[in-house]
Protein backbone atom coordinates (compact mmCIF):
# COMPACT_ATOMS: atom_id res chain seq x y z
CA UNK A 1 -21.81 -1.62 1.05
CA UNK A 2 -21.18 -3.47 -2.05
CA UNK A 3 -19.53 -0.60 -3.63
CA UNK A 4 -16.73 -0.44 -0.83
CA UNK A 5 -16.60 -3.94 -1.59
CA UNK A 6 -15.76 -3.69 -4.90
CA UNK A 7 -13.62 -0.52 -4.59
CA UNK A 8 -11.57 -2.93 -1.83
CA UNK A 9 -10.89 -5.74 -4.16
CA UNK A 10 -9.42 -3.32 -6.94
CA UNK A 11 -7.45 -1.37 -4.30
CA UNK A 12 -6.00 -4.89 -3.02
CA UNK A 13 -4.97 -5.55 -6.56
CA UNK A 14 -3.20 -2.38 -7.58
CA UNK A 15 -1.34 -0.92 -4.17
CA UNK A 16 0.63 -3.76 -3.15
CA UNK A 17 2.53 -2.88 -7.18
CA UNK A 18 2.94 0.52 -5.40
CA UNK A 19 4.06 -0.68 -1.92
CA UNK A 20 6.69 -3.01 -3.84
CA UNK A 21 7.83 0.07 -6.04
CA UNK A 22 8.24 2.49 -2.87
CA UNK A 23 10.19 -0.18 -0.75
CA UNK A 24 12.63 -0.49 -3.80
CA UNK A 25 13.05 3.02 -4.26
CA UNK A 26 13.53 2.93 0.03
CA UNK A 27 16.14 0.34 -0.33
CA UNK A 28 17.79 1.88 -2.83
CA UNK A 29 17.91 5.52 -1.22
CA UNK A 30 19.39 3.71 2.05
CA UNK A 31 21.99 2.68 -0.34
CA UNK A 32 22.84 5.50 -1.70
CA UNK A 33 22.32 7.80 1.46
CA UNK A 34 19.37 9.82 0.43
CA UNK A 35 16.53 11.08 2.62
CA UNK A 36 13.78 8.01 2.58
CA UNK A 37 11.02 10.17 4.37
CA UNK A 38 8.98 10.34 1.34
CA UNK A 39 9.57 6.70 0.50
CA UNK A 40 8.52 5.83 3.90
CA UNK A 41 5.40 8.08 3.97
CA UNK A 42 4.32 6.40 0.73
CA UNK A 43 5.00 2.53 2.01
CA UNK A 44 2.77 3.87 5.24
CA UNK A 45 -0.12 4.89 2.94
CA UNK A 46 0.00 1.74 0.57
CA UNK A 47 0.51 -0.49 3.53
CA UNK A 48 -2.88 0.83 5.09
CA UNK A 49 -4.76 0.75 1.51
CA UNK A 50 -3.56 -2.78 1.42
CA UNK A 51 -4.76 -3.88 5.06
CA UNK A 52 -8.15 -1.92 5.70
CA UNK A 53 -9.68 -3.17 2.57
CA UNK A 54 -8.66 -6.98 3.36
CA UNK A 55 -10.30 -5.68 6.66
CA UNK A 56 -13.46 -4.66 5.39
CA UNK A 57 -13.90 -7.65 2.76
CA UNK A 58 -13.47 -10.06 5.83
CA UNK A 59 -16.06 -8.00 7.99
CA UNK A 60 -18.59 -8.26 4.97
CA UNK A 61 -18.04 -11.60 4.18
């Protein structure tokens, strides 16, 4: 259990630098009219590897 601990805290650290980067790259596709499915996807995934570790530090704490 203290390993998903610890793999929580350095996944709270790094994927909110890759949500940030995908919703720019969204933003800027919606100017530009380009398909945002893939920038979308990836905000999904980052967005849920933000939240379920913040989750699972709160349940162990």
């Amino acid at each position: 259990m203290q390993f998903i601990a610890v793999i929580g805290f350095y996944t709270i650290w790094v994927t909110p630098i890759i949500f940030v980067v995908n919703l720019i790259g969204a933003i800027k596709a919606i100017k530009e009219g380009r398909q945002t499915e893939k920038y979308t996807i990836a905000c999904c995934i980052s967005l849920m590897l933000i939240v379920i570790p913040i989750y699972m530090m709160l349940m162990y704490i």
